[in-house]
C-alpha atoms as a PDB file:
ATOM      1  CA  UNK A   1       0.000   0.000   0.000  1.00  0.00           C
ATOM      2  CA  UNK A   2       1.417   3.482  -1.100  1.00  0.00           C
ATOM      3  CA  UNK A   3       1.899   5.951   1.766  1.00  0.00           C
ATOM      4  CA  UNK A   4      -0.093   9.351   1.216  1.00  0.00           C
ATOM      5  CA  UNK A   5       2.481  12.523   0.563  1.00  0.00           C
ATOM      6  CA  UNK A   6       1.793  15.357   2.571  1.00  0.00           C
ATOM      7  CA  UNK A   7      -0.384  18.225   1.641  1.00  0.00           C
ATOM      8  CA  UNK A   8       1.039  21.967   1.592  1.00  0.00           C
ATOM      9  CA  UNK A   9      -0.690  22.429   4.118  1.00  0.00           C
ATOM     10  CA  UNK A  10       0.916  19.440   6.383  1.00  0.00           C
ATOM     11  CA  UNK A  11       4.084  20.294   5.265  1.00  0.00           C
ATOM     12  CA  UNK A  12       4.440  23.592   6.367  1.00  0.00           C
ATOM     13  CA  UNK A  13       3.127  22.584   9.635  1.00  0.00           C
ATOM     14  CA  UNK A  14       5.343  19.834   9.613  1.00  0.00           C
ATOM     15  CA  UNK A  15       8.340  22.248   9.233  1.00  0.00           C
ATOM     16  CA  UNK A  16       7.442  24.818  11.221  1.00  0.00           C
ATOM     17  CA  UNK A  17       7.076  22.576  14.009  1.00  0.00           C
ATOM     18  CA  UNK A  18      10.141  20.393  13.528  1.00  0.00           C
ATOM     19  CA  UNK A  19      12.675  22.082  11.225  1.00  0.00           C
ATOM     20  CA  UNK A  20      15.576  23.069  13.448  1.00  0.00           C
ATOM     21  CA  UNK A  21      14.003  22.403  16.678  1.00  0.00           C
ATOM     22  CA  UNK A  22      16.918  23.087  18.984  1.00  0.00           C
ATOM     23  CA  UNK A  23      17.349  26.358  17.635  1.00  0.00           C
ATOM     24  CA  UNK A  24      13.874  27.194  17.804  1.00  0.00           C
ATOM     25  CA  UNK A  25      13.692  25.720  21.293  1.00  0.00           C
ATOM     26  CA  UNK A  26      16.263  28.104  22.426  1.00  0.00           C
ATOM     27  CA  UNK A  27      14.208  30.770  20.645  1.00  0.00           C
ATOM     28  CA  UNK A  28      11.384  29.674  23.210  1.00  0.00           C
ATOM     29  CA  UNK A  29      13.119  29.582  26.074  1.00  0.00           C
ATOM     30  CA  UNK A  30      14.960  33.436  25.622  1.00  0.00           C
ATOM     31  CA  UNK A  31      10.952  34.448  25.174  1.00  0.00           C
ATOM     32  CA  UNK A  32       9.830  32.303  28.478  1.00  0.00           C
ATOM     33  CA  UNK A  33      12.474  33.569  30.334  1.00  0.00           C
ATOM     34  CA  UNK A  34      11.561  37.070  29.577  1.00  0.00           C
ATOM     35  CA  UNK A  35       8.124  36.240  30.330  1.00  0.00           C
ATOM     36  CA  UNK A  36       9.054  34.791  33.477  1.00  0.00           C
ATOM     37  CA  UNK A  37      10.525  38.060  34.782  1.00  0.00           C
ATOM     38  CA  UNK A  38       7.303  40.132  33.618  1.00  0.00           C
ATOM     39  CA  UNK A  39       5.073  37.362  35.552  1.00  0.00           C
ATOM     40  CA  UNK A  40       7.557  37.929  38.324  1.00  0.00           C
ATOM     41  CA  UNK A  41       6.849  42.275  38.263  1.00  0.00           C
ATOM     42  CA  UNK A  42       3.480  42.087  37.316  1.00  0.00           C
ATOM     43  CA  UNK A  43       1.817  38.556  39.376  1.00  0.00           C
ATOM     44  CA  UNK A  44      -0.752  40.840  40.953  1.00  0.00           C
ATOM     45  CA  UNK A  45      -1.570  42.079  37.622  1.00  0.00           C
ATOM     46  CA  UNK A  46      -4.005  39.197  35.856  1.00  0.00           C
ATOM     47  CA  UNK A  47      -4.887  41.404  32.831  1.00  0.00           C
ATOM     48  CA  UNK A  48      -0.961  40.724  32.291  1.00  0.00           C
ATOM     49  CA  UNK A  49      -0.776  37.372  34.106  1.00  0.00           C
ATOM     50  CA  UNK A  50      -3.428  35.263  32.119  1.00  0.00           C
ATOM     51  CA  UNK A  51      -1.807  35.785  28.975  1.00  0.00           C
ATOM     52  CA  UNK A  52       1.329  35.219  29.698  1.00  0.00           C
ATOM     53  CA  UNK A  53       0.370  31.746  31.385  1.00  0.00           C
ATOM     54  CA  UNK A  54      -1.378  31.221  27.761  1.00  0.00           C
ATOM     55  CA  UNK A  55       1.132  31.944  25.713  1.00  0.00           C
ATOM     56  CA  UNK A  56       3.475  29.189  28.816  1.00  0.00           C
ATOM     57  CA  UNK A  57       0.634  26.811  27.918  1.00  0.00           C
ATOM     58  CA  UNK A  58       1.367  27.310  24.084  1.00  0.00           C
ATOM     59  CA  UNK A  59       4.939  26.983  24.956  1.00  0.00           C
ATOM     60  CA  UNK A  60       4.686  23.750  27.173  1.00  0.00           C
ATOM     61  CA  UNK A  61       2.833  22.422  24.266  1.00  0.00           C
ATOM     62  CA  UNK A  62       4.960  22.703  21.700  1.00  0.00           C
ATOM     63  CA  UNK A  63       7.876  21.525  23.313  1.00  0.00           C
ATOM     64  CA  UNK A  64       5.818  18.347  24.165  1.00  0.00           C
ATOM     65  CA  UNK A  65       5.535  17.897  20.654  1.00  0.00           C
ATOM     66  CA  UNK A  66       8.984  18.370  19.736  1.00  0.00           C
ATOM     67  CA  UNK A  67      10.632  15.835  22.342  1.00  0.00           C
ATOM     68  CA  UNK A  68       7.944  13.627  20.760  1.00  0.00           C
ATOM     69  CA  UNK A  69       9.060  14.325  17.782  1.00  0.00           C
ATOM     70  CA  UNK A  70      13.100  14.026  18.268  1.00  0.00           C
ATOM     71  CA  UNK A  71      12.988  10.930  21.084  1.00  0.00           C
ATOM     72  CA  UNK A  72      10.300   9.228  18.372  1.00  0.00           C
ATOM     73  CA  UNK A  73      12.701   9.809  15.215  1.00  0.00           C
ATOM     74  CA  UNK A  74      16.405   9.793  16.794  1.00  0.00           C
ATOM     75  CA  UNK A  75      16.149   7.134  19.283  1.00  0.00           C
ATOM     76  CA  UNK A  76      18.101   4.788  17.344  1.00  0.00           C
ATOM     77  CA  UNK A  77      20.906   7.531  16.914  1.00  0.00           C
ATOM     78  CA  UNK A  78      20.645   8.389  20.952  1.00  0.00           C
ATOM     79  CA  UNK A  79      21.242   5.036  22.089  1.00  0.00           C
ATOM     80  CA  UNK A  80      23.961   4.313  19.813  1.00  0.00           C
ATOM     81  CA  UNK A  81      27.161   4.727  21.326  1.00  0.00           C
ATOM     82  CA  UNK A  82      28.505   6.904  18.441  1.00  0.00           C
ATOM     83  CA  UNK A  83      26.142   9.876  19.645  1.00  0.00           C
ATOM     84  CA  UNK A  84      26.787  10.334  23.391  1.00  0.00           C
ATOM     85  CA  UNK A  85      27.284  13.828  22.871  1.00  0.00           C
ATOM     86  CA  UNK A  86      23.907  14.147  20.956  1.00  0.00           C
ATOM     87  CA  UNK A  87      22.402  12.211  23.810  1.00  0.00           C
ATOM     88  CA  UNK A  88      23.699  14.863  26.543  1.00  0.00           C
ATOM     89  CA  UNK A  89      22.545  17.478  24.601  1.00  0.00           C
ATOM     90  CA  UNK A  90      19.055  16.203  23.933  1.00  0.00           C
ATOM     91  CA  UNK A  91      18.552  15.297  27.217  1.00  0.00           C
ATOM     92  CA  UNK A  92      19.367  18.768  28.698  1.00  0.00           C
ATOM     93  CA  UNK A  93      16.807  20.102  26.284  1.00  0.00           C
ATOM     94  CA  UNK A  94      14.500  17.512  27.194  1.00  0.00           C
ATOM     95  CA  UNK A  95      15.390  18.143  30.835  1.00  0.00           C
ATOM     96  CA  UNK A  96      14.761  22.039  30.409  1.00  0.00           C
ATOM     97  CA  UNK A  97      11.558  21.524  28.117  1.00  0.00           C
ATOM     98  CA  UNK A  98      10.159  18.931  31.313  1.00  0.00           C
ATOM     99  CA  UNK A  99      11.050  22.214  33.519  1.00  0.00           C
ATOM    100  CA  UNK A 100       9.302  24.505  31.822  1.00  0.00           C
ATOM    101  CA  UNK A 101       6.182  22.241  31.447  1.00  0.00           C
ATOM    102  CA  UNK A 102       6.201  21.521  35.258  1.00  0.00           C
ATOM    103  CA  UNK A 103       6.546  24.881  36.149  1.00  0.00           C
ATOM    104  CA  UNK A 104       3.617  25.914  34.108  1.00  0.00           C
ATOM    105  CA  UNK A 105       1.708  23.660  35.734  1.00  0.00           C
ATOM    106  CA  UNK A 106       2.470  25.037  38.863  1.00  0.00           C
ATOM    107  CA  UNK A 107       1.327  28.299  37.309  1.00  0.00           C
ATOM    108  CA  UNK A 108      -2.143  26.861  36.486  1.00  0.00           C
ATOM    109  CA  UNK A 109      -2.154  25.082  39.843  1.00  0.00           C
ATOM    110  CA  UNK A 110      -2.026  29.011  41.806  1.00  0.00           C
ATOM    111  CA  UNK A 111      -4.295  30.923  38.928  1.00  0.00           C
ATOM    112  CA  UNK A 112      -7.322  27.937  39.505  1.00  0.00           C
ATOM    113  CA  UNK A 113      -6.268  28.942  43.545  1.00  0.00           C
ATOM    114  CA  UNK A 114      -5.859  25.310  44.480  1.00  0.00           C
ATOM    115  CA  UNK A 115      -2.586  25.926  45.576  1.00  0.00           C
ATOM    116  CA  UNK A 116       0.694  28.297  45.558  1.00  0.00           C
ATOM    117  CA  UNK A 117       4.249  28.683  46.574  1.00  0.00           C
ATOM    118  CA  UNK A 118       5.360  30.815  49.640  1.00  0.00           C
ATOM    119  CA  UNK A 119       8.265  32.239  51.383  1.00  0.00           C
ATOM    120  CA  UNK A 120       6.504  31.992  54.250  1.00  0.00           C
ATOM    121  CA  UNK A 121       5.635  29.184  57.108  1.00  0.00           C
ATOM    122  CA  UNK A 122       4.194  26.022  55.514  1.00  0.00           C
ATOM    123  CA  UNK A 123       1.300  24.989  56.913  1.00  0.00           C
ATOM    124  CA  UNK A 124      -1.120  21.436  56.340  1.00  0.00           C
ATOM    125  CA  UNK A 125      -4.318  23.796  56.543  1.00  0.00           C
ATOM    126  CA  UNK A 126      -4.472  24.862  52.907  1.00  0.00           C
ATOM    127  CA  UNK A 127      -7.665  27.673  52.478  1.00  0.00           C
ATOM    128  CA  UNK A 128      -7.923  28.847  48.903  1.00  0.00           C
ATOM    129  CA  UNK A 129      -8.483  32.253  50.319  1.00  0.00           C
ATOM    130  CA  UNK A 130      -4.795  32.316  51.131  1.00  0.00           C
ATOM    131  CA  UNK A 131      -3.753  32.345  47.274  1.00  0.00           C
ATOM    132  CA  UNK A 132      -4.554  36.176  47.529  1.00  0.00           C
ATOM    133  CA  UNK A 133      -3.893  36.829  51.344  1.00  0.00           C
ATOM    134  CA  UNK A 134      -0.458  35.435  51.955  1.00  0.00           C
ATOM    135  CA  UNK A 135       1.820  38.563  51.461  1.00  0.00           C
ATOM    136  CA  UNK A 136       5.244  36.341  50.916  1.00  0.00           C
ATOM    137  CA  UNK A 137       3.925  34.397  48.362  1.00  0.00           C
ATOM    138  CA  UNK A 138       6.534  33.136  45.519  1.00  0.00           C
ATOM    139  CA  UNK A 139       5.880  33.287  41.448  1.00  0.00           C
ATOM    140  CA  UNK A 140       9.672  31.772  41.294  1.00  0.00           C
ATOM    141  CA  UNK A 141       7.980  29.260  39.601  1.00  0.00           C
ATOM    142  CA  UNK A 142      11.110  28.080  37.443  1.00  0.00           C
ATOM    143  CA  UNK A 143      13.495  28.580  40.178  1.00  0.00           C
ATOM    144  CA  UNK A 144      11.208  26.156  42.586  1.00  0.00           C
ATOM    145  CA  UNK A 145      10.376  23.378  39.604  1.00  0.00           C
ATOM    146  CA  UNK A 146      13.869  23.129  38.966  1.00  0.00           C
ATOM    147  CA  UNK A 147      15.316  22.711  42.644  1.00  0.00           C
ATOM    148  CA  UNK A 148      12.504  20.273  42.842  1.00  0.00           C
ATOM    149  CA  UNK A 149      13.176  18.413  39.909  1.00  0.00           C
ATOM    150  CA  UNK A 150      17.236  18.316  40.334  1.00  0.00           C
ATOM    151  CA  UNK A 151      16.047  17.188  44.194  1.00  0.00           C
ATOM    152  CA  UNK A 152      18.410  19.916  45.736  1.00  0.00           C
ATOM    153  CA  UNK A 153      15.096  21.526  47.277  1.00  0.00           C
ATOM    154  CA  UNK A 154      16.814  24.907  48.869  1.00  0.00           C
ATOM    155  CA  UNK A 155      14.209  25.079  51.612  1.00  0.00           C
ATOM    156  CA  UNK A 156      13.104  28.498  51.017  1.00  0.00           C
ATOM    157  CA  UNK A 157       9.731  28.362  49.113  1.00  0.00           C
ATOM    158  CA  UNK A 158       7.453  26.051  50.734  1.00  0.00           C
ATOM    159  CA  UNK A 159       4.501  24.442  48.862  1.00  0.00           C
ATOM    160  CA  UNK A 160       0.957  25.007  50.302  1.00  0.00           C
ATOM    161  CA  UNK A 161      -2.817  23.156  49.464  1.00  0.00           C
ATOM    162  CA  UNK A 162      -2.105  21.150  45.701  1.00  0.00           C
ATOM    163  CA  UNK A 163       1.126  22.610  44.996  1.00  0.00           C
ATOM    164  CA  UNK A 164       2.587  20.132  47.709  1.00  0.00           C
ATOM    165  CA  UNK A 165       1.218  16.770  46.206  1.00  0.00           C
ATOM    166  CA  UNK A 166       2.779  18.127  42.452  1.00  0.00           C
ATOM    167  CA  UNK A 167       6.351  19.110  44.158  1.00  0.00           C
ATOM    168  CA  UNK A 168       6.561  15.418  45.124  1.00  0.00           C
ATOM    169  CA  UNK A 169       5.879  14.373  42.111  1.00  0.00           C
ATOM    170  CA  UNK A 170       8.057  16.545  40.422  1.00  0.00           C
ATOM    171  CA  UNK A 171      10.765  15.251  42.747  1.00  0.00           C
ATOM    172  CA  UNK A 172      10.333  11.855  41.728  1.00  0.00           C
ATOM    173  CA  UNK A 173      10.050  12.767  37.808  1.00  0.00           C
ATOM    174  CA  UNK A 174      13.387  14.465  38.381  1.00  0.00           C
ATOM    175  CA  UNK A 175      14.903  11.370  40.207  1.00  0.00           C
ATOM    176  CA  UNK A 176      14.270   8.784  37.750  1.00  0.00           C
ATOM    177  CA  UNK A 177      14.675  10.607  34.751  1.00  0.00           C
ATOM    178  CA  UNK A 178      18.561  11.717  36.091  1.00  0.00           C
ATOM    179  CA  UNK A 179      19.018   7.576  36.891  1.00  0.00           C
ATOM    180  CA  UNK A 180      17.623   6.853  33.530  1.00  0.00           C
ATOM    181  CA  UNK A 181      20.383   9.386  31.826  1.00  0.00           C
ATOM    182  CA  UNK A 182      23.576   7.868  34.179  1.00  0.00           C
ATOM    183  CA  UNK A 183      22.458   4.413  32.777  1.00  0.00           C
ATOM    184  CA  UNK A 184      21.927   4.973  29.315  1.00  0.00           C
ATOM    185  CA  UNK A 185      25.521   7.259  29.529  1.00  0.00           C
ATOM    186  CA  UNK A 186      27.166   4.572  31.277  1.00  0.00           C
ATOM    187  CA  UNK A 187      25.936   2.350  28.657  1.00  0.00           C
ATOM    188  CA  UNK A 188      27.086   4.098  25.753  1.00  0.00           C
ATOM    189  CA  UNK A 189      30.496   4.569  27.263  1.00  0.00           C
ATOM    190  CA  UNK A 190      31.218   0.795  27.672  1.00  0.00           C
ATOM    191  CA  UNK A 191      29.284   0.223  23.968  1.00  0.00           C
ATOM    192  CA  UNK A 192      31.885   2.696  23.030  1.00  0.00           C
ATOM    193  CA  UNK A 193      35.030   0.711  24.833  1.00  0.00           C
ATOM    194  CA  UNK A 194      34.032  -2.400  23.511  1.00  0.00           C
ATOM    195  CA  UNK A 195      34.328  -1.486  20.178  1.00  0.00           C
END
């Protein structure tokens, strides 16, 4: 049976969304850094704050779809013991893109007022009123995702009402992904003595 070609149509979106993704991801993440420090000066602001989580959504998507897209067609290569260095770098965009996503969440998690980050005391009685009232509250989001998911945890933004339950599970995300990298590293270097 004869495969289909693409349309127009499903070839530009095909390139725009894959063509030179690294360089486009680093494209992203100069634009959700800057975002990050508006959402930082402006978090009391939500005429400013909802579209900038939108546009962290869009973001989060798209790089979903492009570690889809590079783990789906260069796993072969990544595995081989020829590409180790292609493998690190991958995986620290993977890593980053995983970051970014996580920390959006956490986003999402204090604009539905579920839960939040604070500089503050933690406390087990979590009252959504407290998104709004708590005067040290954090919008480090970034910052807090990735001590969680490297497991260094700093101990100076405490999670509070839904926010804790996703910081452990960013913890573990961030554990076993870093184990999964050592082994396949390790395993590429003695593929790569053996030969």
């Amino acid at each position: 049976m004869k495969e289909s070609r693409p349309t127009k149509k499903e070839s530009w979106i095909k390139r725009f969304l894959f063509d030179k993704p690294l360089a486009k991801f680093v494209f992203f993440i100069v634009v959700y850094i800057i975002l990050i420090i508006i959402l930082e000066n402006t978090a009391e602001n939500f005429k400013i704050r909802i579209p900038i989580t939108i546009v962290h959504v869009i973001l989060a998507t798209y790089l979903i779809l492009v570690m889809t897209y590079v783990i789906r067609h260069s796993m072969t290569k990544l595995v081989s013991s020829r590409h180790s260095k292609e493998l690190i770098i991958y995986y620290v965009v993977f890593l980053i893109g995983i970051i970014i996503i996580l920390s959006t969440i956490l986003n999402l998690i204090e604009l539905s007022r579920t839960g939040y980050i604070t500089y503050g005391t933690c406390s087990d009685h979590f009252n959504p009123l407290m998104v709004t009232q708590d005067t040290q509250r954090s919008h480090s989001f970034f910052y807090f995702t990735t001590m969680l998911f490297t497991t260094l945890g700093s101990g100076d933004i405490c999670p509070m009402g839904t926010a804790k339950a996703f910081s452990m599970i960013t913890a573990i995300i961030g554990h076993v992904l870093s184990v999964i990298l050592v082994a396949l590293i390790i395993n590429n270097h003695f593929k790569l003595k053996e030969e």
